[in-house]
Protein backbone atom coordinates (compact mmCIF):
# COMPACT_ATOMS: atom_id res chain seq x y z
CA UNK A 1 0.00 0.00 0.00
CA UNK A 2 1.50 3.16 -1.00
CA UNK A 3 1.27 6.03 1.46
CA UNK A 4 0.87 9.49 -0.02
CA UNK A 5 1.34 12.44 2.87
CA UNK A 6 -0.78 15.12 1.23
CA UNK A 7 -0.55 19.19 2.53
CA UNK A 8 -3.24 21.83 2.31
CA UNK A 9 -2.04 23.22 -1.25
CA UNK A 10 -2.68 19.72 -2.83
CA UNK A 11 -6.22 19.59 -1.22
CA UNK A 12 -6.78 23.05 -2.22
CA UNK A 13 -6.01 21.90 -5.94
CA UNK A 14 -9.22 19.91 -6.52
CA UNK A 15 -11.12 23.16 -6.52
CA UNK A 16 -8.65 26.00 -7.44
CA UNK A 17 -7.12 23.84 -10.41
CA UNK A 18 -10.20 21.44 -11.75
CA UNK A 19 -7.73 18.63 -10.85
CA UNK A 20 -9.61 14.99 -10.45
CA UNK A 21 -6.83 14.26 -7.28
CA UNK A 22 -8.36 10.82 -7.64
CA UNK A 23 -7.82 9.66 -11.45
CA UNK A 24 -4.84 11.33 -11.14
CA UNK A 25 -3.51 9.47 -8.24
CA UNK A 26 -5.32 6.01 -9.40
CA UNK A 27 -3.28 6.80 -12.99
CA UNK A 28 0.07 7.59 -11.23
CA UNK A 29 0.18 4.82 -8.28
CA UNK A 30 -0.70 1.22 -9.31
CA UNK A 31 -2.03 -0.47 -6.33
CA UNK A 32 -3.78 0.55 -3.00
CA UNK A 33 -3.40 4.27 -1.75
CA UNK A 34 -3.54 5.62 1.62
CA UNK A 35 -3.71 9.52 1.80
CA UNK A 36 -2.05 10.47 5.28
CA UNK A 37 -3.32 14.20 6.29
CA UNK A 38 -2.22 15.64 9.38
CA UNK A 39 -4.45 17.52 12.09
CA UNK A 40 -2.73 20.78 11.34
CA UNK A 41 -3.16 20.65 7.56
CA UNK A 42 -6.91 19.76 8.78
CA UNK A 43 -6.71 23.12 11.05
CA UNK A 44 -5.65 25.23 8.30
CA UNK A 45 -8.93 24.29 5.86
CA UNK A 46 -11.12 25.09 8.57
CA UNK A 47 -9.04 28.29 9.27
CA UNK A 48 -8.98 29.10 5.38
CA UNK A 49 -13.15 27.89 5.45
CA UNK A 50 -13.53 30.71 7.74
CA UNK A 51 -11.95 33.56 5.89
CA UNK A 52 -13.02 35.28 2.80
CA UNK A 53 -12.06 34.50 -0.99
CA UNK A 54 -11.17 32.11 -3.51
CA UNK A 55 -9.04 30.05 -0.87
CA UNK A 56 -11.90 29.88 1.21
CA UNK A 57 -14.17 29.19 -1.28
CA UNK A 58 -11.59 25.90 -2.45
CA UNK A 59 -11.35 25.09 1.52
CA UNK A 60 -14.88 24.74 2.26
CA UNK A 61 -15.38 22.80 -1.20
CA UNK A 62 -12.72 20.27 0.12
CA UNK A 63 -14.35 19.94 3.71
CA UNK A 64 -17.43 20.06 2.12
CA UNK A 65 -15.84 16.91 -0.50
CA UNK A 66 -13.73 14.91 1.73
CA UNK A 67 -16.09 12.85 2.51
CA UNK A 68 -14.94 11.58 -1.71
CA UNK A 69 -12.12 11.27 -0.79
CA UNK A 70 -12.48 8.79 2.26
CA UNK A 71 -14.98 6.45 -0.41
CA UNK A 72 -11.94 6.49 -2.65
CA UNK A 73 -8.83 6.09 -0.67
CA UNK A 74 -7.76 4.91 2.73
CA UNK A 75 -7.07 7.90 4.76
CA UNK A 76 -5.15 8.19 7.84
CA UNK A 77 -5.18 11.09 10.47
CA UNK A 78 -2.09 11.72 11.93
CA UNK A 79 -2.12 14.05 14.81
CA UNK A 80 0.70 17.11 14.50
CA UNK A 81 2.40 19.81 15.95
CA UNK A 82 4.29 23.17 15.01
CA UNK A 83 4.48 24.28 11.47
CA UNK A 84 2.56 21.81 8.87
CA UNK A 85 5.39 22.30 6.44
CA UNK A 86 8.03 21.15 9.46
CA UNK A 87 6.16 18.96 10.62
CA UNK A 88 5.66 17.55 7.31
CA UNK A 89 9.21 17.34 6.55
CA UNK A 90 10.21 15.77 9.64
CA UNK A 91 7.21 12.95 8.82
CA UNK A 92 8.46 11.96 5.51
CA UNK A 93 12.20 11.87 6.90
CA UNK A 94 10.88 9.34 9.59
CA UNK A 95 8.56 7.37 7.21
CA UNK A 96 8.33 5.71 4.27
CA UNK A 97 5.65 8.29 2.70
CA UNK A 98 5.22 10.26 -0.69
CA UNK A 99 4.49 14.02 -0.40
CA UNK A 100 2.02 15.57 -2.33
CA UNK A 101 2.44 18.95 -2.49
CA UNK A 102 2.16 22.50 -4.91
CA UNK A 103 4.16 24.24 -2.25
CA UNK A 104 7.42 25.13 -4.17
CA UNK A 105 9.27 25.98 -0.97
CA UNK A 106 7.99 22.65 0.59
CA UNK A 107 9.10 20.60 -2.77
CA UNK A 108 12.51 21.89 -3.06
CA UNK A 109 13.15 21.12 1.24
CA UNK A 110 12.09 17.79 0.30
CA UNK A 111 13.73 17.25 -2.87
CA UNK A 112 16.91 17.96 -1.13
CA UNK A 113 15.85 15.01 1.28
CA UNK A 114 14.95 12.67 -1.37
CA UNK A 115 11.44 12.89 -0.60
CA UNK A 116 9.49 11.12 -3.20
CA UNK A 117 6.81 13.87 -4.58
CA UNK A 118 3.65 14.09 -6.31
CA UNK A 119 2.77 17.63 -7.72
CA UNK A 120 1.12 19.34 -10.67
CA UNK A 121 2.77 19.46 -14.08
CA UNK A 122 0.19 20.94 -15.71
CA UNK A 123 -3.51 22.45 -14.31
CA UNK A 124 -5.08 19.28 -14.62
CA UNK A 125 -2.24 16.36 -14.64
CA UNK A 126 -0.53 15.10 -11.41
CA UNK A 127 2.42 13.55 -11.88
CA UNK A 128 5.77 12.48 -9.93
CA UNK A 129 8.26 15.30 -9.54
């Protein structure tokens, strides 16, 4: 089973971007999936949900979605602390996990790591980076 760590810019994605974060991950990853999403990237949605503008608008959509999510993947809930992107970092650095991320600061942190990633390569195809 192949676990992908996913932050609140890939979420976000679904709504700002038209990406299908499903097909694209079923087209990308042969075999089972579990999406790993931490309490704090969780916290910032409903922080974003709460605010005004297009973010907010793509936050509520995914809290409003995830329930899609959960029929299509295994999802795990892993409680954090501090920064999501250091906490992030200091996840995939401990376990065997992809990231899926947008964030170009996170991607280039973990590409020095050798952090496996998943991000867009175009507005509507995920890919490995």
């Amino acid at each position: 089973m192949k676990k992908i760590l996913v932050d609140t810019n890939f979420l976000l994605m679904q709504f700002e971007d038209g990406i299908d974060i499903r097909a694209n991950l079923q087209r990308i990853v042969h075999g089972p999936i579990t999406l790993v999403i931490s309490t704090g990237t969780q916290d910032e949605l409903r922080t974003l949900a709460g605010r005004n503008g297009k973010r907010a608008v793509a936050a509520r959509f995914v809290l409003q979605n995830f329930g899609k999510l959960v029929e299509a993947f295994a999802v795990e809930t892993v409680p954090s602390k501090g920064p999501v992107d250091d906490w992030i970092i200091k996840y995939a650095r401990e376990n065997e996990v992809t990231v899926a991320t947008n964030d170009i600061p996170l991607r280039s942190r973990l590409r020095g790591l050798g952090v496996p990633l998943i991000a867009s390569k175009s507005r509507a195809k995920l890919d490995f980076v």
